[in-house]
PDB file of N, CA and C in Angstrom:
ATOM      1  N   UNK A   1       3.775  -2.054   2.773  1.00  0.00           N
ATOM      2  CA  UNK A   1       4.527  -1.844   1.558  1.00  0.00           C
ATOM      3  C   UNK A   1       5.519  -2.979   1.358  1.00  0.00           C
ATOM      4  N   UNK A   2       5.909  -3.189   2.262  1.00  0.00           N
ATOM      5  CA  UNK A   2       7.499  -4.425   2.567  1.00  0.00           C
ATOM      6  C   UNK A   2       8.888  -3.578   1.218  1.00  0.00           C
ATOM      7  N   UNK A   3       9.782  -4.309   0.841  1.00  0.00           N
ATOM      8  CA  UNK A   3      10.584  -3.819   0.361  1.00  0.00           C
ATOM      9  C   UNK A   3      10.107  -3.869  -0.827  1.00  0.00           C
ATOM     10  N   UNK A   4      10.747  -2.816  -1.480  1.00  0.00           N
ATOM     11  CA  UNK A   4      10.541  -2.758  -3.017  1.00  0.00           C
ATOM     12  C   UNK A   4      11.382  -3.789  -3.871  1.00  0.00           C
ATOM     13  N   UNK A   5      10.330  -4.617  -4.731  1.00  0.00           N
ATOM     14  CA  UNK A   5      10.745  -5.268  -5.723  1.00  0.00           C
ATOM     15  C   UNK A   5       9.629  -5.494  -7.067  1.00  0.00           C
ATOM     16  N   UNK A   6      10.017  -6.018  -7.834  1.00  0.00           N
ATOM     17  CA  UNK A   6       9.450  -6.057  -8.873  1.00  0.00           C
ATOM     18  C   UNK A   6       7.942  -6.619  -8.578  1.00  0.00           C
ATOM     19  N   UNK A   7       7.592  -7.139  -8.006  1.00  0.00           N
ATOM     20  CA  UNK A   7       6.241  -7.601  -7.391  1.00  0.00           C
ATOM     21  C   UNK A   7       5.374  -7.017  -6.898  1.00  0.00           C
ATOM     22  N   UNK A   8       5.566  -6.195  -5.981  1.00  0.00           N
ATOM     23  CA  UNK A   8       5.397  -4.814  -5.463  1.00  0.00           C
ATOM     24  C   UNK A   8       5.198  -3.545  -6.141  1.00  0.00           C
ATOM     25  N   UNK A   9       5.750  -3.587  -7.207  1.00  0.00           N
ATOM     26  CA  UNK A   9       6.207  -2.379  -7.763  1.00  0.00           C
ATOM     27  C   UNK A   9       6.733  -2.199  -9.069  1.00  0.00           C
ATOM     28  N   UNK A  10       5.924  -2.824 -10.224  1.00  0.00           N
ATOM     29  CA  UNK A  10       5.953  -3.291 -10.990  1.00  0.00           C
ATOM     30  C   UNK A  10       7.147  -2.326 -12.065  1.00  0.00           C
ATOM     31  N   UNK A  11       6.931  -0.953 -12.268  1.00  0.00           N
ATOM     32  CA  UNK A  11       7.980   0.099 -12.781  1.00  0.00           C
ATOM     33  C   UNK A  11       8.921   0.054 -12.158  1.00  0.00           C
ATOM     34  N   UNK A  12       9.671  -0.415 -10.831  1.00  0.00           N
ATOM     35  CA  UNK A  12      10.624  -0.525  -9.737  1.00  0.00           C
ATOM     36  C   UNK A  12      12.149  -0.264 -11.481  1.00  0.00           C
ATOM     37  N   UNK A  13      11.922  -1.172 -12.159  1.00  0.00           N
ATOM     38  CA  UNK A  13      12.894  -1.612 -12.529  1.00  0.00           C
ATOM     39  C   UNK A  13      13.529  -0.741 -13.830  1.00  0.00           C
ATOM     40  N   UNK A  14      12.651   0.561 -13.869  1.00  0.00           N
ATOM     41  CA  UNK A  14      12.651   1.138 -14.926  1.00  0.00           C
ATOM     42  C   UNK A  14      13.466   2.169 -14.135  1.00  0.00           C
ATOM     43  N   UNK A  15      13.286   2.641 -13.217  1.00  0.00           N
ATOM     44  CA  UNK A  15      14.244   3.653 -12.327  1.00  0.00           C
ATOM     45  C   UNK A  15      15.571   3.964 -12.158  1.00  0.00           C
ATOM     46  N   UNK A  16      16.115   4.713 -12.516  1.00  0.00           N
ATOM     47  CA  UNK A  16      17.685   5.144 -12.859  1.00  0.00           C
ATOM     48  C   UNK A  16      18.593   4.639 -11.957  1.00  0.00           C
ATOM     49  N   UNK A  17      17.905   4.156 -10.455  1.00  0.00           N
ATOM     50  CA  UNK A  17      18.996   3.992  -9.924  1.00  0.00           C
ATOM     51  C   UNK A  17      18.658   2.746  -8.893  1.00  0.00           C
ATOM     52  N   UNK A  18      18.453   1.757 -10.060  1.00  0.00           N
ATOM     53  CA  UNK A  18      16.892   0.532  -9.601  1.00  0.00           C
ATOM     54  C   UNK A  18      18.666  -0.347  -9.480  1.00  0.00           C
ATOM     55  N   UNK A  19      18.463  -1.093  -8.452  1.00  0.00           N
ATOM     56  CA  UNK A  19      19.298  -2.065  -8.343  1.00  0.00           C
ATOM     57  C   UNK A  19      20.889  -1.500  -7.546  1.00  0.00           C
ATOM     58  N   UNK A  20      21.034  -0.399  -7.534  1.00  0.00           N
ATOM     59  CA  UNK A  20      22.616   0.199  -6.955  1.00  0.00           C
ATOM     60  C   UNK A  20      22.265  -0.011  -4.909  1.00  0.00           C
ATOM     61  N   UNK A  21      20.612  -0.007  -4.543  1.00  0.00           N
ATOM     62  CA  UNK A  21      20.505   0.035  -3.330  1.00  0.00           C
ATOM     63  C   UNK A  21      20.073  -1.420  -2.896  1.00  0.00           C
ATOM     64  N   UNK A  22      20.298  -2.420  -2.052  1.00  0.00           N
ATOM     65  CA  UNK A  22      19.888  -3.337  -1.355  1.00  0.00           C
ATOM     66  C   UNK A  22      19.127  -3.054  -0.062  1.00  0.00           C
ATOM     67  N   UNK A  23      17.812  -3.715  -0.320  1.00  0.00           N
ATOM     68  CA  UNK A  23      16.920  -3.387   1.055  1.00  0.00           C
ATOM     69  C   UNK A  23      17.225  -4.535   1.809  1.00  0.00           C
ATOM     70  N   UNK A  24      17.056  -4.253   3.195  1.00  0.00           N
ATOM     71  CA  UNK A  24      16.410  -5.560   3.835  1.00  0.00           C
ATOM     72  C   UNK A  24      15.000  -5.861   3.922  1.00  0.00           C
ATOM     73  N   UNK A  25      14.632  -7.129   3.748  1.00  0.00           N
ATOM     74  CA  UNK A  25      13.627  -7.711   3.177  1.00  0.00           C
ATOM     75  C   UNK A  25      12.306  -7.198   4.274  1.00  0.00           C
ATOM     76  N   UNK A  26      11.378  -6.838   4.018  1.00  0.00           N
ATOM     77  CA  UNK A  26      10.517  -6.014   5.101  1.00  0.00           C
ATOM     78  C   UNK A  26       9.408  -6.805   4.619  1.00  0.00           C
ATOM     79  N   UNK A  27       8.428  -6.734   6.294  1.00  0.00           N
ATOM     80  CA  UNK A  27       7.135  -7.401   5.383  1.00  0.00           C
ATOM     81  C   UNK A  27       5.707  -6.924   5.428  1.00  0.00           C
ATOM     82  N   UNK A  28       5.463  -6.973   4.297  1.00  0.00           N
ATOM     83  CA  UNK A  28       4.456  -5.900   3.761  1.00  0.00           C
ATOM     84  C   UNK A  28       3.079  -5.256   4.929  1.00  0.00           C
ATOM     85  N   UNK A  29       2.610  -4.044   5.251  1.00  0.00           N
ATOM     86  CA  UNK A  29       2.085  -3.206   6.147  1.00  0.00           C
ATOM     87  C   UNK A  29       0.980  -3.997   6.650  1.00  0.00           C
ATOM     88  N   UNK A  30      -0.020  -4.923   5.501  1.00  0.00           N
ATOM     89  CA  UNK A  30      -1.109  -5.395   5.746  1.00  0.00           C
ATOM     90  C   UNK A  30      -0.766  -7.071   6.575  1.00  0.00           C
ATOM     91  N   UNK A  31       0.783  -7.255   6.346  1.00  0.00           N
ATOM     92  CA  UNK A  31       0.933  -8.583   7.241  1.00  0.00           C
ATOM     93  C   UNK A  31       1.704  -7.816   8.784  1.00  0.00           C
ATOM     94  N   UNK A  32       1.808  -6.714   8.867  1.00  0.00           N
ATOM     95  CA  UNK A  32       2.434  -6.607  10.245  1.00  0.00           C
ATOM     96  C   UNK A  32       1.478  -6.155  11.129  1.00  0.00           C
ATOM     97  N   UNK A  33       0.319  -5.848  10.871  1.00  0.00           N
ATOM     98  CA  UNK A  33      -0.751  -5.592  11.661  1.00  0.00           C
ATOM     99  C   UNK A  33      -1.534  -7.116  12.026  1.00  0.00           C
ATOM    100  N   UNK A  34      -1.001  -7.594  13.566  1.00  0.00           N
ATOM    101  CA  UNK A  34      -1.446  -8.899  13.792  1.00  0.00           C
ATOM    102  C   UNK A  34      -3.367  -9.281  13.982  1.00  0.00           C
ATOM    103  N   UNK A  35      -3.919  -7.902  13.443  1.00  0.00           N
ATOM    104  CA  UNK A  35      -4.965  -8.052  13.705  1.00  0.00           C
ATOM    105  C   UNK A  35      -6.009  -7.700  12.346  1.00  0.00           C
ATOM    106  N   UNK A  36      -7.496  -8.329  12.373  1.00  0.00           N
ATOM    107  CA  UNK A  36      -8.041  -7.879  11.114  1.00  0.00           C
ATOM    108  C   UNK A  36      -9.122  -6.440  11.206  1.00  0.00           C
ATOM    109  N   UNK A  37      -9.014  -5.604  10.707  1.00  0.00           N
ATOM    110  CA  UNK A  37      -9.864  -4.976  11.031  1.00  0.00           C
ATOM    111  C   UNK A  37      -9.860  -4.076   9.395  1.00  0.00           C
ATOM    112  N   UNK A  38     -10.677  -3.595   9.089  1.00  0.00           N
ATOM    113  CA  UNK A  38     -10.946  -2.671   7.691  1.00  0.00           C
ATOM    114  C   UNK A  38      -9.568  -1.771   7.190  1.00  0.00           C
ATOM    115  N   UNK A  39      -9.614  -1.034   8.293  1.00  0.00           N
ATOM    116  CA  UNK A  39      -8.262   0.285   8.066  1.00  0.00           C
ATOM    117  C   UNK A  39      -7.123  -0.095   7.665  1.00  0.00           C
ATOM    118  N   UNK A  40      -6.883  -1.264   8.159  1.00  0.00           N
ATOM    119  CA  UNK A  40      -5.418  -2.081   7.595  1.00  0.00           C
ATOM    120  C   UNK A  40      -5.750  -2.637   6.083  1.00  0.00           C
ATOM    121  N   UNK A  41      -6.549  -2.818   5.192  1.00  0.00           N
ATOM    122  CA  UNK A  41      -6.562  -2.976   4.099  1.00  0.00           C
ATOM    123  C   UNK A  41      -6.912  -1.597   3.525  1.00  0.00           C
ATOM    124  N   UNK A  42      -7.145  -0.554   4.214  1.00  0.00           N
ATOM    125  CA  UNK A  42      -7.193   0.524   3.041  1.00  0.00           C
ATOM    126  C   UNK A  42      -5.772   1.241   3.563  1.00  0.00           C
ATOM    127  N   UNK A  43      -4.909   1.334   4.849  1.00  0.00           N
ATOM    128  CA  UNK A  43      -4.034   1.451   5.165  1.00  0.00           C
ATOM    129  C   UNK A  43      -2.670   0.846   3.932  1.00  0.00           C
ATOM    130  N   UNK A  44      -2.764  -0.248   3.257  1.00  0.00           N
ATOM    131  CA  UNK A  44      -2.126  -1.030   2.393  1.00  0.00           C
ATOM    132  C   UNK A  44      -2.270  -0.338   0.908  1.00  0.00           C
ATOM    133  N   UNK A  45      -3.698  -0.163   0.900  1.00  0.00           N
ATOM    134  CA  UNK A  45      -4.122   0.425  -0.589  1.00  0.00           C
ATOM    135  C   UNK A  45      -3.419   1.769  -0.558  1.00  0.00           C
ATOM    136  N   UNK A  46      -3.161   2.355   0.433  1.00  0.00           N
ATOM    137  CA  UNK A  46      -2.460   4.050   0.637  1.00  0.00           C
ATOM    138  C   UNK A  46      -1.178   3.984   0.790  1.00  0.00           C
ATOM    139  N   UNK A  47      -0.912   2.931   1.309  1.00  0.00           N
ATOM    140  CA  UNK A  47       0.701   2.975   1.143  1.00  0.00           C
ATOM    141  C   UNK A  47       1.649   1.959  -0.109  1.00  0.00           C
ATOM    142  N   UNK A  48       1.297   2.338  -1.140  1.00  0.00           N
ATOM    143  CA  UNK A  48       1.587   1.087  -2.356  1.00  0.00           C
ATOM    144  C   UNK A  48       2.788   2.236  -2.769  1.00  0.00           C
ATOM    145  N   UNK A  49       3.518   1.573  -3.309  1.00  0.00           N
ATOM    146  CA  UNK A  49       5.152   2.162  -4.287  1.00  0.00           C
ATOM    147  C   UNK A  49       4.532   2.826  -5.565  1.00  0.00           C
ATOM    148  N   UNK A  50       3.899   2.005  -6.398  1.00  0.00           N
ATOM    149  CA  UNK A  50       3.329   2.808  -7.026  1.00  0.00           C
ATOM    150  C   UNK A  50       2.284   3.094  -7.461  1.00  0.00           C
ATOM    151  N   UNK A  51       2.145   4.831  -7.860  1.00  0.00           N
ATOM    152  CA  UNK A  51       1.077   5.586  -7.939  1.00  0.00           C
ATOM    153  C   UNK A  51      -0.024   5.074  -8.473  1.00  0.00           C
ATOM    154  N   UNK A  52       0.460   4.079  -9.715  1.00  0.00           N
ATOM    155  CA  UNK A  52      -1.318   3.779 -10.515  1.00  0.00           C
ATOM    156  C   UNK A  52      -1.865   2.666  -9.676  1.00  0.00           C
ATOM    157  N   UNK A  53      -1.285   2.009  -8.726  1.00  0.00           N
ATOM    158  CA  UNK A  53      -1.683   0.815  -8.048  1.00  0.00           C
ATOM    159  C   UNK A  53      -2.347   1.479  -6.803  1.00  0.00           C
ATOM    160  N   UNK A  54      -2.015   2.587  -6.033  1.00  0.00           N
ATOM    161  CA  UNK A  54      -2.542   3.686  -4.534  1.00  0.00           C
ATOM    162  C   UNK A  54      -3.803   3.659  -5.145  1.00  0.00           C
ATOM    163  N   UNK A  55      -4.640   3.697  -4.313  1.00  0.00           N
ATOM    164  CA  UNK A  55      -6.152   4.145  -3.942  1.00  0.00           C
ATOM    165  C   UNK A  55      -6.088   5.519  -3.937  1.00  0.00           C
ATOM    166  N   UNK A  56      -6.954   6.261  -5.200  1.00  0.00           N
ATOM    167  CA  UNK A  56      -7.387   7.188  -5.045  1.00  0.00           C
ATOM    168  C   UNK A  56      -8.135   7.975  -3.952  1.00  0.00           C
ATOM    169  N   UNK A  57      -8.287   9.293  -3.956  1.00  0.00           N
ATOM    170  CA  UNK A  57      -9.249   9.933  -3.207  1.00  0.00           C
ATOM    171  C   UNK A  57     -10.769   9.939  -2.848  1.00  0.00           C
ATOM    172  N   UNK A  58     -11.134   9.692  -4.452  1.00  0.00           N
ATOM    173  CA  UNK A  58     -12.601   9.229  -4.387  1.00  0.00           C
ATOM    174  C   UNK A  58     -12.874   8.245  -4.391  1.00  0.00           C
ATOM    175  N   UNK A  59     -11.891   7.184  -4.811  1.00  0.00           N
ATOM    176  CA  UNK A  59     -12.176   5.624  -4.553  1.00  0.00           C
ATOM    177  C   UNK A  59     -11.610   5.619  -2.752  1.00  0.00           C
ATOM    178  N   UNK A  60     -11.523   6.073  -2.126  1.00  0.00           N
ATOM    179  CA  UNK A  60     -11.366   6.348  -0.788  1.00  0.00           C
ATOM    180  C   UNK A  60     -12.808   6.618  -0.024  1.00  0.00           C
ATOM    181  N   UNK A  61     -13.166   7.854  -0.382  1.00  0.00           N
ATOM    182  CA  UNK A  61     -14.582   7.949  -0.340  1.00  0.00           C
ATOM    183  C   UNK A  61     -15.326   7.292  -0.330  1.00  0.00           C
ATOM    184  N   UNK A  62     -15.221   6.599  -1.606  1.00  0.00           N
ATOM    185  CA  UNK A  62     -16.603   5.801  -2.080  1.00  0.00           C
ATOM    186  C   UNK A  62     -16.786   4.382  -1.409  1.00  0.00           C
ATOM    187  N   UNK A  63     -15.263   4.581  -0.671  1.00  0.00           N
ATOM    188  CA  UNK A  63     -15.226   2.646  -0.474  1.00  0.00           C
ATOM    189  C   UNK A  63     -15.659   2.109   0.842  1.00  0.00           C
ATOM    190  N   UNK A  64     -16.935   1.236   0.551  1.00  0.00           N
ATOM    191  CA  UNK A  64     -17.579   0.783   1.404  1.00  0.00           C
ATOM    192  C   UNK A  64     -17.335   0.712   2.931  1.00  0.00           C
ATOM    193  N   UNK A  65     -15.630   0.246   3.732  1.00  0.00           N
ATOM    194  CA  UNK A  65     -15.756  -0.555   4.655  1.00  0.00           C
ATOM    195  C   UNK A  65     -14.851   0.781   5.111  1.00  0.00           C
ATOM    196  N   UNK A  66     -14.702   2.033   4.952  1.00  0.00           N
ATOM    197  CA  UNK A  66     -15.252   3.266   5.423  1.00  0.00           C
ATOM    198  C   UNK A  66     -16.142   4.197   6.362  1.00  0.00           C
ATOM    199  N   UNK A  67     -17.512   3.663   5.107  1.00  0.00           N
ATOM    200  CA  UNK A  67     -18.684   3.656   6.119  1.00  0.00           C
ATOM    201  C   UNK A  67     -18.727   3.751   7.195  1.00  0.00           C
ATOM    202  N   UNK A  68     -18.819   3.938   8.214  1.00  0.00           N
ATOM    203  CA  UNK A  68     -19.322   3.898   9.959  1.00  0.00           C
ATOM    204  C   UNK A  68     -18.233   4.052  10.545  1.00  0.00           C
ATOM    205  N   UNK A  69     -16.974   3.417   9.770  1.00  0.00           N
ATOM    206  CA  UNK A  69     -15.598   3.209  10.620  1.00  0.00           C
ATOM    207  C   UNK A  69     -15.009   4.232  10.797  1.00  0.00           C
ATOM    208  N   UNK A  70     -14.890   5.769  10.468  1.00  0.00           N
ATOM    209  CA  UNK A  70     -14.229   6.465  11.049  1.00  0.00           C
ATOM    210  C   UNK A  70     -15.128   7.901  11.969  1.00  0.00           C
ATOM    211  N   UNK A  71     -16.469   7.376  11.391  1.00  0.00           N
ATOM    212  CA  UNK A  71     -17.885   8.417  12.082  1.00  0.00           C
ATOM    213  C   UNK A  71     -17.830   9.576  11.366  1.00  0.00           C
ATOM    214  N   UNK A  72     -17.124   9.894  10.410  1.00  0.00           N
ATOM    215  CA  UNK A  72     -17.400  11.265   9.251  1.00  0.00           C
ATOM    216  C   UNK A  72     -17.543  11.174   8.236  1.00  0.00           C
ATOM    217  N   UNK A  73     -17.710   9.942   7.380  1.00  0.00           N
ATOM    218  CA  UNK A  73     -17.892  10.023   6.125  1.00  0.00           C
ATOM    219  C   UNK A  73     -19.687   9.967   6.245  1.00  0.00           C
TER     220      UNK A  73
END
């Protein structure tokens, strides 16, 4: 996710109480995993700020690199 900013989180700035909090600068879920593997890019798609940008349920399902990787789909 890293910190919320307008880049990230494109509505961030529409929020009532957008700007009164200072984050420290964090860095985003898919760069702190020093390794490559599938789950960390759908791990990223599930953890987004906002909702219309998150990976759905069935686009979860449906999404390819899924397949084999967790042995139940």
């Amino acid at each position: 996710m890293g910190t919320p900013n307008p880049t990230n989180w494109k509505d961030i700035e529409t929020m009532p109480d957008y700007g009164k909090i200072i984050f420290n600068q964090q860095e985003p879920v898919k760069d702190f995993f020093k390794f490559d593997h599938p789950l960390v890019g759908i791990l990223d798609q599930m953890l987004r700020y906002s909702a219309k940008e998150r990976i759905t349920c069935e686009e979860l399902k449906k999404n390819f690199q899924l397949k084999g990787v967790l042995g139940f789909w």
